[in-house]
Protein backbone atom coordinates (compact mmCIF):
# COMPACT_ATOMS: atom_id res chain seq x y z
CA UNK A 1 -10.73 -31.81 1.11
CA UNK A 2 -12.21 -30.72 4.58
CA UNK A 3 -10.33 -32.26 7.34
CA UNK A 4 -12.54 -34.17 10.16
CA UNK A 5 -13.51 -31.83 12.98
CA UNK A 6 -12.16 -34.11 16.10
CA UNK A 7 -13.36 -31.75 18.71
CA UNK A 8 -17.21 -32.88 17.45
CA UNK A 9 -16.88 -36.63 18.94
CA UNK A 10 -20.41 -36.75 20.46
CA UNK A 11 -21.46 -37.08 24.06
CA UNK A 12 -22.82 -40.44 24.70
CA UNK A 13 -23.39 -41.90 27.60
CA UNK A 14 -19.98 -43.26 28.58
CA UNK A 15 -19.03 -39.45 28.23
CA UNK A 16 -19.31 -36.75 30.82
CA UNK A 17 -21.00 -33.84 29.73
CA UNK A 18 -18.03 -31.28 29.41
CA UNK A 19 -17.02 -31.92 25.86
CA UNK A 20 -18.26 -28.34 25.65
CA UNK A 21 -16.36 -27.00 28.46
CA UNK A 22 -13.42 -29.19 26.92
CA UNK A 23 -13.67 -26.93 23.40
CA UNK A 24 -13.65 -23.44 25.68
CA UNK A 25 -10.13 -24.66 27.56
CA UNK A 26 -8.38 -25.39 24.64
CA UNK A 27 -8.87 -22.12 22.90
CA UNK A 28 -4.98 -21.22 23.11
CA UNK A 29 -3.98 -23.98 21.26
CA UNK A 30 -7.02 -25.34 18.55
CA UNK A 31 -10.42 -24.35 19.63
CA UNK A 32 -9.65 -20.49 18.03
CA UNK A 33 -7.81 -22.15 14.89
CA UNK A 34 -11.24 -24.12 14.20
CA UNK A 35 -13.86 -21.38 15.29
CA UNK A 36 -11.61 -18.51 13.17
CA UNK A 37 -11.29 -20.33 10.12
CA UNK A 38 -12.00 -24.43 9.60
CA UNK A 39 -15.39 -23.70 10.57
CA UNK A 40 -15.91 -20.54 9.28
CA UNK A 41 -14.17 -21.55 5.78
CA UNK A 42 -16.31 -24.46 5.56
CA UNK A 43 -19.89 -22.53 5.40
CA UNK A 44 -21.33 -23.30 1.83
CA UNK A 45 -22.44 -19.77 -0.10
CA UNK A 46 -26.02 -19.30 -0.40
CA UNK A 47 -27.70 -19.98 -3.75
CA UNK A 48 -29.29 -16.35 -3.95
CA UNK A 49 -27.15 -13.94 -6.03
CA UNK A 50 -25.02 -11.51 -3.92
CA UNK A 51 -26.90 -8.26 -4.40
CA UNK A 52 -23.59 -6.17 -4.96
CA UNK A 53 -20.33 -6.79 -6.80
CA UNK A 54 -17.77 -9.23 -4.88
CA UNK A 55 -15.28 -6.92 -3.30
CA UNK A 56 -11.94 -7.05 -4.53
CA UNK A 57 -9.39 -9.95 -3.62
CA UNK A 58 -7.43 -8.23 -0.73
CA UNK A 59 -3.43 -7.26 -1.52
CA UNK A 60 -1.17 -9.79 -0.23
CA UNK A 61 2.03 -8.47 1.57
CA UNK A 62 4.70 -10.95 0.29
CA UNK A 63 7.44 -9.88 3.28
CA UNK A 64 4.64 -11.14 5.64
CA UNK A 65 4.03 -13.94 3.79
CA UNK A 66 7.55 -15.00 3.96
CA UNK A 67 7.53 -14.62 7.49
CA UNK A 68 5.09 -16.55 8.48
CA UNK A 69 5.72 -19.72 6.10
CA UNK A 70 9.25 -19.08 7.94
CA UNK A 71 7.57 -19.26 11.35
CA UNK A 72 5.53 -22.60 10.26
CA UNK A 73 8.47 -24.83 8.83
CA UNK A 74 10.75 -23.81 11.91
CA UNK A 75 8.42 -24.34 14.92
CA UNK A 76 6.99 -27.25 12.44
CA UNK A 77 6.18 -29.95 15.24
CA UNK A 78 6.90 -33.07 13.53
CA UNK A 79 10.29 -31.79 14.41
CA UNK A 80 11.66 -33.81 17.48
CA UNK A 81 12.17 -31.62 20.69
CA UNK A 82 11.00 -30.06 23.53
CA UNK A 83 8.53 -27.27 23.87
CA UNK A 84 7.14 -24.98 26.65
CA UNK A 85 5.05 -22.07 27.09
CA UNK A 86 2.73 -20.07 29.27
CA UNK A 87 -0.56 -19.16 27.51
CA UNK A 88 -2.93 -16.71 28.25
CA UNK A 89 -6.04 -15.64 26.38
CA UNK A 90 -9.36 -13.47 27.30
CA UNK A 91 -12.37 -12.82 25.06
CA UNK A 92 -13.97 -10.04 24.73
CA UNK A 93 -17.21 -10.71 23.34
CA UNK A 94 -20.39 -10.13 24.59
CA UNK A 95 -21.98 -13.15 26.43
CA UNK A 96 -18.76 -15.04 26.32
CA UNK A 97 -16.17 -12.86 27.56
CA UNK A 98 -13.63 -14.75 29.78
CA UNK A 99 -9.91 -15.42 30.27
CA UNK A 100 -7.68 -18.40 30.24
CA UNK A 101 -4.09 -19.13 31.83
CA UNK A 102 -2.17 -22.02 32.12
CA UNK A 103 1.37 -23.88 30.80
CA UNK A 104 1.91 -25.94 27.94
CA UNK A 105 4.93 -28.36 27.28
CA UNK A 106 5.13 -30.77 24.65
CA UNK A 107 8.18 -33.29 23.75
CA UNK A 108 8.95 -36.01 21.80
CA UNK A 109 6.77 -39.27 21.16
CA UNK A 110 3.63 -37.64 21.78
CA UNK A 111 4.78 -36.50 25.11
CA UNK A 112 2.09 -33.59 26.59
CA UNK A 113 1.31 -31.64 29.61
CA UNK A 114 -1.31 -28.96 29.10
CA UNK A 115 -2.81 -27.09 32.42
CA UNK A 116 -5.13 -24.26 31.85
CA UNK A 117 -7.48 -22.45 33.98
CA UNK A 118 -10.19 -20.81 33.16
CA UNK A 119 -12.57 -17.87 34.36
CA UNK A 120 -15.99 -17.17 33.19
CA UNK A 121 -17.78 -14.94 34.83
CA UNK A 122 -17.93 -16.09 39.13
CA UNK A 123 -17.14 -19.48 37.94
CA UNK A 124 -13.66 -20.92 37.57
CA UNK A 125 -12.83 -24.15 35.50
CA UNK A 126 -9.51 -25.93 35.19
CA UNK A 127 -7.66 -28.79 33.03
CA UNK A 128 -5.04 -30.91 32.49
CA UNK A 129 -4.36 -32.77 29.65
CA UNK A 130 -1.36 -35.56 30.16
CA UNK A 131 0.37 -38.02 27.99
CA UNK A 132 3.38 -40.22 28.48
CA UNK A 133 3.20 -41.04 25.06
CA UNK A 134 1.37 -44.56 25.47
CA UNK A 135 -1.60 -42.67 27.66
CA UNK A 136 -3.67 -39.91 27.38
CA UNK A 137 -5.56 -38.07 30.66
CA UNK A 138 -8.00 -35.78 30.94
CA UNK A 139 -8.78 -34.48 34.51
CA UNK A 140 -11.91 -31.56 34.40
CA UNK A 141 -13.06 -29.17 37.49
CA UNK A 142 -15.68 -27.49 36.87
CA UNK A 143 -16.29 -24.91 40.17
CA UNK A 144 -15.86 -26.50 43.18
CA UNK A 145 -18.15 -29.20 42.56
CA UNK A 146 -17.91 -31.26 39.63
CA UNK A 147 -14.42 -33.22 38.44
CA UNK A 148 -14.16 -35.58 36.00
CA UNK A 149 -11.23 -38.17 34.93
CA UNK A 150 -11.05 -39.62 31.26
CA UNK A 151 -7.85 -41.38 29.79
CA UNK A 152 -7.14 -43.54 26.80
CA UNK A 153 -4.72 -45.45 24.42
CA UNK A 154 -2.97 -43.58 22.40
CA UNK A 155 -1.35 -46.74 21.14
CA UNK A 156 -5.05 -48.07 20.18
CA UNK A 157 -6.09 -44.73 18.59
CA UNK A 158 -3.12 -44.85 16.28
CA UNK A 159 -3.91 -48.21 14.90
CA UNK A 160 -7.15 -46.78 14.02
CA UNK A 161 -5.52 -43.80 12.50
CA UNK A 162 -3.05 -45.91 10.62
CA UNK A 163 -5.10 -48.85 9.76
CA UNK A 164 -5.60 -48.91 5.66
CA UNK A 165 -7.04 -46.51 3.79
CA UNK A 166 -6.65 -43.51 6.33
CA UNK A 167 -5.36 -40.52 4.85
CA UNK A 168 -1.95 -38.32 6.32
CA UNK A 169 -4.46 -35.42 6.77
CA UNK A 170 -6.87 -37.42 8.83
CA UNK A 171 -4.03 -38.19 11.09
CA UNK A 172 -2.51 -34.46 10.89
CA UNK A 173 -5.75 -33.05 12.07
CA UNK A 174 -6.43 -35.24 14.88
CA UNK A 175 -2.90 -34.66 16.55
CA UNK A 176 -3.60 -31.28 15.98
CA UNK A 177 -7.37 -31.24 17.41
CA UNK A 178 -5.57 -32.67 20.73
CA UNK A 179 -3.30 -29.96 21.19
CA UNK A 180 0.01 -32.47 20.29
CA UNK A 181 1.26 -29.94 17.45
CA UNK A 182 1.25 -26.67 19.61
CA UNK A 183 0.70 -23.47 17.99
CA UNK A 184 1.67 -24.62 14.36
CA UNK A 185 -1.79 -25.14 13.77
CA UNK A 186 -2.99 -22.11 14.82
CA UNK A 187 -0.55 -20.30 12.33
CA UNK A 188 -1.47 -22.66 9.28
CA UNK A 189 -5.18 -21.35 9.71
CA UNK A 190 -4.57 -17.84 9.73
CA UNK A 191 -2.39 -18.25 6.91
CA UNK A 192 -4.76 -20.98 4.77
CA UNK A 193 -7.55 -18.54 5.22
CA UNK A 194 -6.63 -15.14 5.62
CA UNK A 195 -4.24 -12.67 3.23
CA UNK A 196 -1.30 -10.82 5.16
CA UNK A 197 -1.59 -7.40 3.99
CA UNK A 198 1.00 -5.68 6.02
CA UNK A 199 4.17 -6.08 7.91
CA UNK A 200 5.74 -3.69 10.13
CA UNK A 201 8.49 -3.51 13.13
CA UNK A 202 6.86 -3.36 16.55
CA UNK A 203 8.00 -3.88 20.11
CA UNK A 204 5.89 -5.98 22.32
CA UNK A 205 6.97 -6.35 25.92
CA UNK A 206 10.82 -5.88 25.13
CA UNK A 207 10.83 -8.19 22.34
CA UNK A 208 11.86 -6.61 18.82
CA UNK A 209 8.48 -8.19 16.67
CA UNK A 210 7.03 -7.84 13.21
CA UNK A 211 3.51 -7.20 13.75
CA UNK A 212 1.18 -8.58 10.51
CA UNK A 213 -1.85 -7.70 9.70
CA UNK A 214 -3.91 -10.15 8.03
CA UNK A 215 -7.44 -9.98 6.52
CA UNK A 216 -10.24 -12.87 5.50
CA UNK A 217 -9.60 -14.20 1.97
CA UNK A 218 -12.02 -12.69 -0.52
CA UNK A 219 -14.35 -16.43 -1.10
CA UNK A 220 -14.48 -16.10 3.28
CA UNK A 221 -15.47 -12.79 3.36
CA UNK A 222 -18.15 -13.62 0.99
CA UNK A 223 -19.17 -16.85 3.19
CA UNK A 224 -19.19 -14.79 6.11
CA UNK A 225 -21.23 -12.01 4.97
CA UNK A 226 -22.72 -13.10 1.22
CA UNK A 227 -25.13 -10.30 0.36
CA UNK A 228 -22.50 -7.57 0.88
CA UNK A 229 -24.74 -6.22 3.95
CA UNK A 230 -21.90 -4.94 7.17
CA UNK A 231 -20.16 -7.28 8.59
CA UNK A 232 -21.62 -9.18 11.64
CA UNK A 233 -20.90 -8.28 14.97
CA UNK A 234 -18.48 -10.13 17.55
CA UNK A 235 -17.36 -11.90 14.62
CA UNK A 236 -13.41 -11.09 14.09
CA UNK A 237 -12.83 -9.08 10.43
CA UNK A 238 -8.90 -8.60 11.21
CA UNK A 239 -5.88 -10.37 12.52
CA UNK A 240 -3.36 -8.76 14.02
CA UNK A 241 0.02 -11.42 14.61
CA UNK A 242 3.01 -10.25 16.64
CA UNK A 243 6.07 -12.75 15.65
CA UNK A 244 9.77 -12.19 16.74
CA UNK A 245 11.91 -10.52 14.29
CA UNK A 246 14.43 -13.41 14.91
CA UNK A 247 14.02 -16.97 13.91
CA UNK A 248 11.75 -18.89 14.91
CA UNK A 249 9.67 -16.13 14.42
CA UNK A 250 8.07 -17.19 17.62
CA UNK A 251 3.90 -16.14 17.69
CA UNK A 252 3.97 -13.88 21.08
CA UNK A 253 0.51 -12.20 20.64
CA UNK A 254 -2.54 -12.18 18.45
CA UNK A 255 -5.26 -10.08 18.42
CA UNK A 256 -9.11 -10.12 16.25
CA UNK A 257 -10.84 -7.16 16.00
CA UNK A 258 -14.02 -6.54 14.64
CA UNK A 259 -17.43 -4.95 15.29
CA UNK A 260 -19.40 -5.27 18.76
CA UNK A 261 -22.62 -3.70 16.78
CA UNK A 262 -24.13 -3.64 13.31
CA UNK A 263 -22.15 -1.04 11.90
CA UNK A 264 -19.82 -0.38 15.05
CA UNK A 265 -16.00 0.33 14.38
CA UNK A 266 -13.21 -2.99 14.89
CA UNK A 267 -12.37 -3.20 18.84
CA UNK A 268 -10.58 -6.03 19.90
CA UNK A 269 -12.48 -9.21 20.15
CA UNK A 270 -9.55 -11.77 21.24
CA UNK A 271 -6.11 -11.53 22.51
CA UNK A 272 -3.94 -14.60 22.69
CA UNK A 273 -0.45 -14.51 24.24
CA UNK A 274 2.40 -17.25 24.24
CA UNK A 275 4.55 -16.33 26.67
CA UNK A 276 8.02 -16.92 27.60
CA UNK A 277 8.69 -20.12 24.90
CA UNK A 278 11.67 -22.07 26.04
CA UNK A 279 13.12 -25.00 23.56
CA UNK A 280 15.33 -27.61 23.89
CA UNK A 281 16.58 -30.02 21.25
CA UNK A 282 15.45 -33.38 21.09
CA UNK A 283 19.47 -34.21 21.36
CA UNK A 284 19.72 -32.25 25.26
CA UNK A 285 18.39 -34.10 28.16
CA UNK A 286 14.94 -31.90 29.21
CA UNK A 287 15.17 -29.69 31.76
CA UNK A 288 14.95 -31.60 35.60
CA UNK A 289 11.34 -30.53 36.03
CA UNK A 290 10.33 -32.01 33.08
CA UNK A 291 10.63 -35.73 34.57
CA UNK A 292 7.08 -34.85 36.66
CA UNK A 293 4.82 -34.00 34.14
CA UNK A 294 4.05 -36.98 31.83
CA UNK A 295 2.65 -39.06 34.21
CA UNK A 296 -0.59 -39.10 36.23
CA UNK A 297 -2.49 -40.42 39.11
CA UNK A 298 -6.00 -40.31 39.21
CA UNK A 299 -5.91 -41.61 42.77
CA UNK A 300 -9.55 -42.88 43.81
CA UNK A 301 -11.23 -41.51 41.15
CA UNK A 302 -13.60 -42.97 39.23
CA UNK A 303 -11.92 -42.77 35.81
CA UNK A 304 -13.87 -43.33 32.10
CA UNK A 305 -11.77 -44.89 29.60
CA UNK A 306 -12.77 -43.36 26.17
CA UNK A 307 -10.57 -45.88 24.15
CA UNK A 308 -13.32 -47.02 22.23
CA UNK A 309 -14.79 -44.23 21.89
CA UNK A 310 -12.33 -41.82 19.76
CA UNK A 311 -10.96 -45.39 18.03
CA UNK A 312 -14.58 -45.59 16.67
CA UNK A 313 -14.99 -42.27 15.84
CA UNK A 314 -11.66 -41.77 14.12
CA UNK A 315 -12.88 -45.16 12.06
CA UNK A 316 -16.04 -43.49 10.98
CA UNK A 317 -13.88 -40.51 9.48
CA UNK A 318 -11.80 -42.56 8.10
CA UNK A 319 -14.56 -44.58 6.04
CA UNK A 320 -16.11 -41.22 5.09
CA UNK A 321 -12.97 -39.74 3.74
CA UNK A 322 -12.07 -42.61 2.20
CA UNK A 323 -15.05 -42.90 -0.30
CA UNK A 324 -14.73 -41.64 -3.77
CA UNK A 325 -15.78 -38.34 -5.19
CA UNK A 326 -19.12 -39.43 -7.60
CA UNK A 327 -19.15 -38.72 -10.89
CA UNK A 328 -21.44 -35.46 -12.12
């Protein structure tokens, strides 16, 4: 089963048009996981024969395999606790090269507070993403001119999403398209769709690592290129995953490589960095600071409440996932 894509919720006209410009900030967290693989994954093989022989199914490394199922059942965040990070990303590609920082902390309940900013080119963009665990923000600059203010009921959505005859994946992947599980999701991806071939010790900025190398499954690899011609440029071939040696096996730094040009040599397409993770059980009081960032004020802003909106979206999925498969 293909999950629902909850980043696609149309632009109507109730809705600002940054949904794009939403998809680009959240690229640390679940915009990469669905442009690297869901999407990707998901592309239907052409009916014309492949003109060459299907390349061999690549070697899995079972070490690295072990490490990163490790990674996903310890950072799994269904777990109750407290969560923070500083992200960082930049792009590399031609035509859409630009970088993103900002801070991420998640805790219990639904509890979020994402701020990124981002730089493309001259122009800067920035984002915050709140929830107290009841409601949701969204506050969008874009430059200096244009700033939008969204918010709705979480409360309302998850009726929706638990009203009968939704499925636990339905609900999985929209928590995860609005960045509630953290990097889990990011790691399930790689790991659903690509085969760790390596594993090796590394240092990465004084932390002791295992740096895995991961490749496209053999049935994506024939997706992404079908007639066995080179593989397209700017679009990633290899994975590169930099997890700490120690438990949780913490994901510090990936990196995608592949070709700029038909035919060029892998350079680095993507970096993505998750720095400085700090954790807290959900037993511990939360750090002081904490106490500021689940709540928001839009002031006098003119806010749109998208309530409606994502309830009757996450319906529709629900009504198309729930049909059953014909007969042939």
């Amino acid at each position: 089963m293909i999950a629902p894509n909850f980043h696609q919720i149309p632009n109507t006209p109730r809705t600002p048009p940054f949904r794009f410009l939403r998809f680009l900030f959240f690229p640390s967290l679940t915009a990469t996981a669905l442009w690297l693989s869901g999407a990707l994954a998901q592309q239907a093989p052409p009916s014309a024969p492949p003109s060459s022989p299907a390349a061999p199914a690549p070697k899995a490394d079972p070490g690295a395999e072990r490490t990163v199922r490790a990674a996903i059942e310890l950072l799994n965040p269904k777990q109750p606790g407290w969560l923070e990070t500083k992200l960082r990303q930049q792009v590399h590609a031609r035509g859409l090269a630009f970088n993103a920082d900002g801070r991420y902390v998640s805790g219990p309940d639904h509890r979020l507070h994402l701020e990124l900013t981002v730089h493309l080119g001259s122009a800067d963009g920035a984002l915050q993403v709140i929830s107290d665990g009841s409601t949701v923000w969204e506050e969008v600059h874009i430059g200096k001119g244009e700033h939008f203010v969204s918010r709705w009921n979480l409360k309302k959505v998850e009726e929706a999403l638990n009203s009968p005859g939704s499925l636990p994946q339905i609900r999985e992947q929209f928590y995860r398209s609005r960045a509630f599980a953290g990097v889990v999701p990011l790691l399930q991806n790689v790991r659903d769709q690509m085969t760790f071939t390596k594993q090796e010790d590394a240092d990465w900025q004084k932390h002791k690592v295992l740096k895995l190398t991961a490749v496209w499954s053999a049935q994506v690899s024939k997706n992404l290129s079908p007639q066995g011609n080179a593989w397209p440029p700017l679009m990633p071939r290899t994975c590169q995953l930099f997890l700490g040696k120690d438990a949780p096996h913490w994901p510090y730094r990936l990196e995608w490589r592949g070709p700029t040009t038909p035919g060029a040599e892998d350079s680095l397409l993507m970096e993505m960095e998750f720095q400085s993770p700090r954790f807290t059980a959900a037993s511990d009081p939360p750090p002081p600071d904490y106490a500021r960032l689940f709540s928001f004020d839009p002031g006098k802003m003119k806010v749109l409440d998208r309530t409606q909106e994502i309830s009757d979206f996450v319906t529709a999925q629900i009504r198309n996932q729930a049909k059953p498969a014909k007969v042939p």
